[in-house]
Protein backbone atom coordinates (compact mmCIF):
# COMPACT_ATOMS: atom_id res chain seq x y z
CA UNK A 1 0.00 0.00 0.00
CA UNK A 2 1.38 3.23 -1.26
CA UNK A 3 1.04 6.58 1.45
CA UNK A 4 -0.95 9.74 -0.04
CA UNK A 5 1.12 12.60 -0.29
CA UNK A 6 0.72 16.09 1.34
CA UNK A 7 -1.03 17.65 -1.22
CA UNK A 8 -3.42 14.74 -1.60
CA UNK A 9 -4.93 15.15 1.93
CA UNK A 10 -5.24 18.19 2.20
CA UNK A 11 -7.23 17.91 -0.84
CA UNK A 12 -9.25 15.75 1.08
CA UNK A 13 -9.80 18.28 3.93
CA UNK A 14 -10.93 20.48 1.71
CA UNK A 15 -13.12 18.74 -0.88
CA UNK A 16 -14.75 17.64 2.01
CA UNK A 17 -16.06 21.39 3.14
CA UNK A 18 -16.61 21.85 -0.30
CA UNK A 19 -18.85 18.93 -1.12
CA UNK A 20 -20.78 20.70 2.14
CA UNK A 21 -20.87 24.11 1.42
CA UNK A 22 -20.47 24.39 -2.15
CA UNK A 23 -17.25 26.53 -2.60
CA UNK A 24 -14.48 27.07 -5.15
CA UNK A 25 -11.67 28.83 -4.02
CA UNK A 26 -9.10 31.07 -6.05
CA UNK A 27 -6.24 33.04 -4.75
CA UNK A 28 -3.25 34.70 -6.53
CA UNK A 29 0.07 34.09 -4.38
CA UNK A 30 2.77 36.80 -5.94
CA UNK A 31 2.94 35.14 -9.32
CA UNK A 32 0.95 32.30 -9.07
CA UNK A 33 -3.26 31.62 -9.07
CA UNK A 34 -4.32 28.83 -7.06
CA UNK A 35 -7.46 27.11 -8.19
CA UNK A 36 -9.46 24.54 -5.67
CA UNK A 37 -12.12 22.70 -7.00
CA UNK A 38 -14.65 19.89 -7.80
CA UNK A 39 -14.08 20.38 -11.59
CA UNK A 40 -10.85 19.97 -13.51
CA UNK A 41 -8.73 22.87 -13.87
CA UNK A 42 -6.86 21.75 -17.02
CA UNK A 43 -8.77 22.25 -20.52
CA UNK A 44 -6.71 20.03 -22.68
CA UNK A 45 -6.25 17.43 -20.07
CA UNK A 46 -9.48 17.48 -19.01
CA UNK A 47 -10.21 16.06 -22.96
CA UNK A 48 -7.52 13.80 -23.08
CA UNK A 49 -7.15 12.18 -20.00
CA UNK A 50 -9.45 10.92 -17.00
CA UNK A 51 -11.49 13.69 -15.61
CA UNK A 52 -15.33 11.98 -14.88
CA UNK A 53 -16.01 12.03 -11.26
CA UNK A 54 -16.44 8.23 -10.04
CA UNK A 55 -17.10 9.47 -6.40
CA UNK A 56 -18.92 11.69 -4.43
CA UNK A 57 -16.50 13.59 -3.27
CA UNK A 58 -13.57 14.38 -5.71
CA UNK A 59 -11.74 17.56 -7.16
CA UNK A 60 -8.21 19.09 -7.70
CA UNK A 61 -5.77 21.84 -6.47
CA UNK A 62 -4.27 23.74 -9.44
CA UNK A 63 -1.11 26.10 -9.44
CA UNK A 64 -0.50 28.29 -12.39
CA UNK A 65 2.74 30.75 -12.96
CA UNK A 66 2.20 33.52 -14.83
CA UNK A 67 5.00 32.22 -17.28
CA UNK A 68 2.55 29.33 -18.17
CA UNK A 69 3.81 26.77 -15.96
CA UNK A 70 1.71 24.80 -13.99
CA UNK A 71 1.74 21.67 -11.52
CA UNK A 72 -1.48 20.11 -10.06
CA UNK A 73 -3.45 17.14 -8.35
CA UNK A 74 -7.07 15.85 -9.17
CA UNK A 75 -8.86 13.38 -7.67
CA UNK A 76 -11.49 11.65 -9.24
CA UNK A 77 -12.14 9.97 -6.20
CA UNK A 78 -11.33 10.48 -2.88
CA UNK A 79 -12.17 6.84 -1.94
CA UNK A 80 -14.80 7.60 0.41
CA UNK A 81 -17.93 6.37 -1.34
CA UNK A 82 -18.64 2.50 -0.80
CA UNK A 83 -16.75 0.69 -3.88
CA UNK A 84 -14.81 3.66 -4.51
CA UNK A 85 -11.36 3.39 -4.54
CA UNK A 86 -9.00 6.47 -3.76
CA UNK A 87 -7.41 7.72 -7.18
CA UNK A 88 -4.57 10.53 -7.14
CA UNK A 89 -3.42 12.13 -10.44
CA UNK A 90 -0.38 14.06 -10.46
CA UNK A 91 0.82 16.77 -13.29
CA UNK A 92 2.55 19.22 -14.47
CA UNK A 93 2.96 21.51 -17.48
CA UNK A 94 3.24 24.54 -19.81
CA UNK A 95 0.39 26.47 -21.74
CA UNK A 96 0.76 29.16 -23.36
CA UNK A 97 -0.75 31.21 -26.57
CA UNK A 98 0.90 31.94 -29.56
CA UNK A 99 -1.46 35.15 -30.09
CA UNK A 100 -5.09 35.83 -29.28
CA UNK A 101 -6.75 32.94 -31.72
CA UNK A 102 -3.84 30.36 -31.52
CA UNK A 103 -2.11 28.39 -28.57
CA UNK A 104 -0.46 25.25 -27.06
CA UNK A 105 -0.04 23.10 -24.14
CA UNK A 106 2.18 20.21 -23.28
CA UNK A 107 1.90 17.80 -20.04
CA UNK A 108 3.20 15.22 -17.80
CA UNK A 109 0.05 13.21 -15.52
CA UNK A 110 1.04 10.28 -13.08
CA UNK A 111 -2.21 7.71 -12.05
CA UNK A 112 -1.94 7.03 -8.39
CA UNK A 113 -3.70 4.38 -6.61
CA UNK A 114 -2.76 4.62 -3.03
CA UNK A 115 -4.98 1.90 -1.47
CA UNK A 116 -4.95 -0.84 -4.25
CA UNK A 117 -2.46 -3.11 -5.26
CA UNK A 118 -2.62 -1.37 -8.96
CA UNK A 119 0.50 -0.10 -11.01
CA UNK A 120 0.60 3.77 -11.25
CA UNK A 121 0.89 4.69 -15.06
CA UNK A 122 2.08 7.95 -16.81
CA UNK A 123 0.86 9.93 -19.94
CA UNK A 124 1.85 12.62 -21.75
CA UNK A 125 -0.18 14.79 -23.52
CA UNK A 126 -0.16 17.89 -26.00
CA UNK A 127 -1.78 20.02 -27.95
CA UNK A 128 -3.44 22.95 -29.84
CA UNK A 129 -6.31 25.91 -29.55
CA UNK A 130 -7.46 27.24 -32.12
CA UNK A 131 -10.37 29.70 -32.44
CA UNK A 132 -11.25 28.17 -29.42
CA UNK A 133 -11.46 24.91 -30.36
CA UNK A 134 -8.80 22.21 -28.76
CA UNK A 135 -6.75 19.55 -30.96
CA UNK A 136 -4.44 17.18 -29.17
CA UNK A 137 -3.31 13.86 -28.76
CA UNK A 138 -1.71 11.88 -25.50
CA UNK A 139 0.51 8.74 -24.93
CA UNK A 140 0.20 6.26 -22.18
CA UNK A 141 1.72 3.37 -20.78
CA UNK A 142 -0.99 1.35 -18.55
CA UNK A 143 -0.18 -1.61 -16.52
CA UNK A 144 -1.32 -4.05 -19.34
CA UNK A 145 -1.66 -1.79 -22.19
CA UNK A 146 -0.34 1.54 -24.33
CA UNK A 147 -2.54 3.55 -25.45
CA UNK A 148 -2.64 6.44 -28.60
CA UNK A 149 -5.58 9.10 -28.33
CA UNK A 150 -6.69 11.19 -30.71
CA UNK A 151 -8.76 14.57 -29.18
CA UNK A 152 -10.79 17.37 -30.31
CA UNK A 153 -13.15 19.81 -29.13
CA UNK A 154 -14.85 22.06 -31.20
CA UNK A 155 -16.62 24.67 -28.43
CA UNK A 156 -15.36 27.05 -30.80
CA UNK A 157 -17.85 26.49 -33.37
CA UNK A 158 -21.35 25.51 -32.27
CA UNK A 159 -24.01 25.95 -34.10
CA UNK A 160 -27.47 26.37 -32.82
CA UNK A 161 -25.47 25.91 -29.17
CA UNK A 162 -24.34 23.00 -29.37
CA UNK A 163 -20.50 21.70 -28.58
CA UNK A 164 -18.77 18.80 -30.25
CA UNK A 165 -15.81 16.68 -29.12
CA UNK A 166 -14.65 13.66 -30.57
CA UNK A 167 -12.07 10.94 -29.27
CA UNK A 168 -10.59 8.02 -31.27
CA UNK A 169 -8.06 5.77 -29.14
CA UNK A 170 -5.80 2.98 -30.49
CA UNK A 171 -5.08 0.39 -27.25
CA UNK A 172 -1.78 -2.01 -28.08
CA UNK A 173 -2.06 -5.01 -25.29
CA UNK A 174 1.07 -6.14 -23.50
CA UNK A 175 -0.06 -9.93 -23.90
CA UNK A 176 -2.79 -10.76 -26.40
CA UNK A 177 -5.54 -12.28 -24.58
CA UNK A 178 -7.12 -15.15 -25.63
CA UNK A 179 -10.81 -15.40 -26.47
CA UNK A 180 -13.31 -17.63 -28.47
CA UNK A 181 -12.15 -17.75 -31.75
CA UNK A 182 -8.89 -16.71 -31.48
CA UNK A 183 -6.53 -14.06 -29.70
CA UNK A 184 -6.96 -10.40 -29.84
CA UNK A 185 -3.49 -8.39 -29.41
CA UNK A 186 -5.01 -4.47 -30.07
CA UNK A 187 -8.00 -2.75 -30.44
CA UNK A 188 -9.31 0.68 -31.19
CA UNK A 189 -12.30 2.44 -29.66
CA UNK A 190 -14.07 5.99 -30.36
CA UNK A 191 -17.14 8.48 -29.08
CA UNK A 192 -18.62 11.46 -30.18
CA UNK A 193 -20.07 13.76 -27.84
CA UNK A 194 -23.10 16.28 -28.20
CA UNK A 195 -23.75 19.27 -25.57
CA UNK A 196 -25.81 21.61 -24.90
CA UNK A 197 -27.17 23.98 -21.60
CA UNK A 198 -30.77 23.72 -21.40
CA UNK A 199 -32.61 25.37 -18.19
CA UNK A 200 -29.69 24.99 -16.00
CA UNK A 201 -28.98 21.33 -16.89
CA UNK A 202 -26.34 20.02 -19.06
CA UNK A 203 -27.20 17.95 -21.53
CA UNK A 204 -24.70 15.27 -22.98
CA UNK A 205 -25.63 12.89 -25.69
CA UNK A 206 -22.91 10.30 -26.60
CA UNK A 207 -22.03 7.66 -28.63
CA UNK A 208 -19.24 5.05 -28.39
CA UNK A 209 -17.97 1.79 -30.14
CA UNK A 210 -15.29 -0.33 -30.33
CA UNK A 211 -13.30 -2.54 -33.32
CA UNK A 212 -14.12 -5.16 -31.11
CA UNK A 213 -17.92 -7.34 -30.91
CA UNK A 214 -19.40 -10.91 -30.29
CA UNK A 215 -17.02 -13.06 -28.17
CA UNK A 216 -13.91 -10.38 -28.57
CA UNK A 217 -15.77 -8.10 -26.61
CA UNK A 218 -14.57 -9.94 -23.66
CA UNK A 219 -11.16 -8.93 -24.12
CA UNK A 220 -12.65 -4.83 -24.07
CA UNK A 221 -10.74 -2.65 -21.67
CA UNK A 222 -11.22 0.60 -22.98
CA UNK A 223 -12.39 3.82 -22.76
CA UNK A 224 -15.98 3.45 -23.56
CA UNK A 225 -18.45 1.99 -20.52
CA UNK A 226 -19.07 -1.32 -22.98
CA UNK A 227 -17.73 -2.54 -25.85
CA UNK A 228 -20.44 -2.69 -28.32
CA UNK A 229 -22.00 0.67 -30.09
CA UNK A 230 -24.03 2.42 -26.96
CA UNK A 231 -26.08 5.51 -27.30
CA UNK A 232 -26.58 7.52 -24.43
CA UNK A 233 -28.08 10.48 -22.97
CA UNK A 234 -26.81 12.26 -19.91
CA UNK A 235 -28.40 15.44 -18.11
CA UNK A 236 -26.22 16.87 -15.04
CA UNK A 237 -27.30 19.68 -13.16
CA UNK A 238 -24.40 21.62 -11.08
CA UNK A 239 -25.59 23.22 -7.72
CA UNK A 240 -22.59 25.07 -7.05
C-alpha cells in the first residue's frame, strides 16, 4: 500500500467542506493563481485524459505561474464512497498562446492508486487551440496496455449551441488475450459527444464503439463503458 502525499490530503480536507458548502476557491500568491475545485482545472487534459467524477467527493488543487507553468493534483475519487477506490493524479505543465486565436499546451500526468495493489501509469499529452477549439493527442503506458488518443473539441464552433468533441483511441495489449475464436493483441475504440445547456442542466448525448464485438468483446478494456456501439443520454445539473 502506497502513502498519499501532502497535497493529496489536504485535498481531502478540503473537498470535504466543499462537497458541504459548495465553494471554489481562487487566490493569486505573488505570481501564481491557485485554483481549488470539484471540476478539472486543465482544458486540454481534461479532454484527453481521466477527468469523470467516479465518487462523491472528488476535485483538484491547481497552481499556475504567470510564465505558463503549472503543476497540479485531481482526484477523481477520494475513496470515500462505498466501492470507490481512492485515485490521485499528479501533473505538471506549460500552456501558453501563440497570439489571441492560436495556442499550445504540453503535459506530464502520473495515475496514483494509493490503497490498491494497482501499477501507477504515466501519460503525456499535447496540444493545440485554435479559435477556441482544442486539438491534441496523448501517450500512455498502462499496466497491461499503451494507449494512442486522438482529441478534439470544437466549443469554438457551435451551431445552434451545441459543442462537439470527438475521441478516437488505439489500445496495443502487453499480452494478447485469448478469447473464443482466437486471440486479440489491439484494439481501437471511439465516441462522439453532443452538448448543450438547457434550463440549468447540461445535456450530454454520446455515442461510443469499439473494433471489437461478439465473443472479442470480452477482451474490451477501454475507454468506452461497454464494448459494443451504446447511445446515451446524460443530463447533469451543477448546484454550485
Amino acid at each position: 500500500m502506497r502513502t498519499p502525499s501532502f497535497l493529496s490530503l489536504l485535498l481531502g480536507g478540503l473537498l470535504a467542506s466543499q462537497a458541504v458548502h459548495g465553494q471554489i476557491f481562487q487566490r493569486e500568491l505573488g505570481d501564481f493563481d491557485l485554483k481549488l475545485g470539484s471540476s478539472p482545472s486543465r482544458s486540454m487534459a481534461q479532454g484527453l485524459v481521466k477527468p469523470s467524477a467516479i465518487g462523491s467527493f472528488h476535485g483538484g488543487l491547481d497552481l499556475t505561474h504567470d510564465s505558463g507553468f503549472y503543476v497540479g493534483q485531481w482526484s477523481p475519487s477520494m475513496g470515500i464512497s462505498p466501492g470507490k477506490n481512492l485515485e490521485i493524479d499528479s501533473y505538471a505543465g506549460f500552456k501558453q498562446p501563440f497570439d489571441q486565436v492560436l495556442g499550445y499546451e504540453v503535459g506530464i500526468i502520473h495515475y496514483s492508486y494509493p490503497e490498491v495493489a494497482t501499477l501507477d501509469s504515466q501519460e503525456i499529452f499535447g496540444g493545440l487551440t485554435l479559435l477556441g477549439s482544442r486539438f491534441g493527442a496523448a501517450l500512455s503506458n498502462d499496466p497491461d496496455k499503451q494507449n494512442s488518443t486522438l482529441f478534439a473539441d470544437l466549443r469554438g464552433n457551435q451551431p445552434f449551441g451545441i459543442g462537439v468533441s470527438m475521441k478516437y483511441t488505439t489500445h496495443q495489449l502487453n499480452t494478447p488475450v485469448a478469447v473464443d475464436g482466437g486471440y486479440v493483441g489491439s484494439f481501437t475504440d471511439w465516441s462522439v459527444k453532443l452538448s448543450r445547456p438547457f434550463m440549468g442542466i447540461d445535456l450530454d448525448l454520446i455515442y461510443s464503439d469499439s473494433s471489437l464485438s461478439g465473443s472479442y468483446c470480452s477482451a474490451y478494456t477501454g475507454q468506452n463503458s461497454q464494448c459494443d456501439a451504446l447511445l446515451t443520454l446524460k443530463a447533469e445539473h451543477t448546484f454550485y
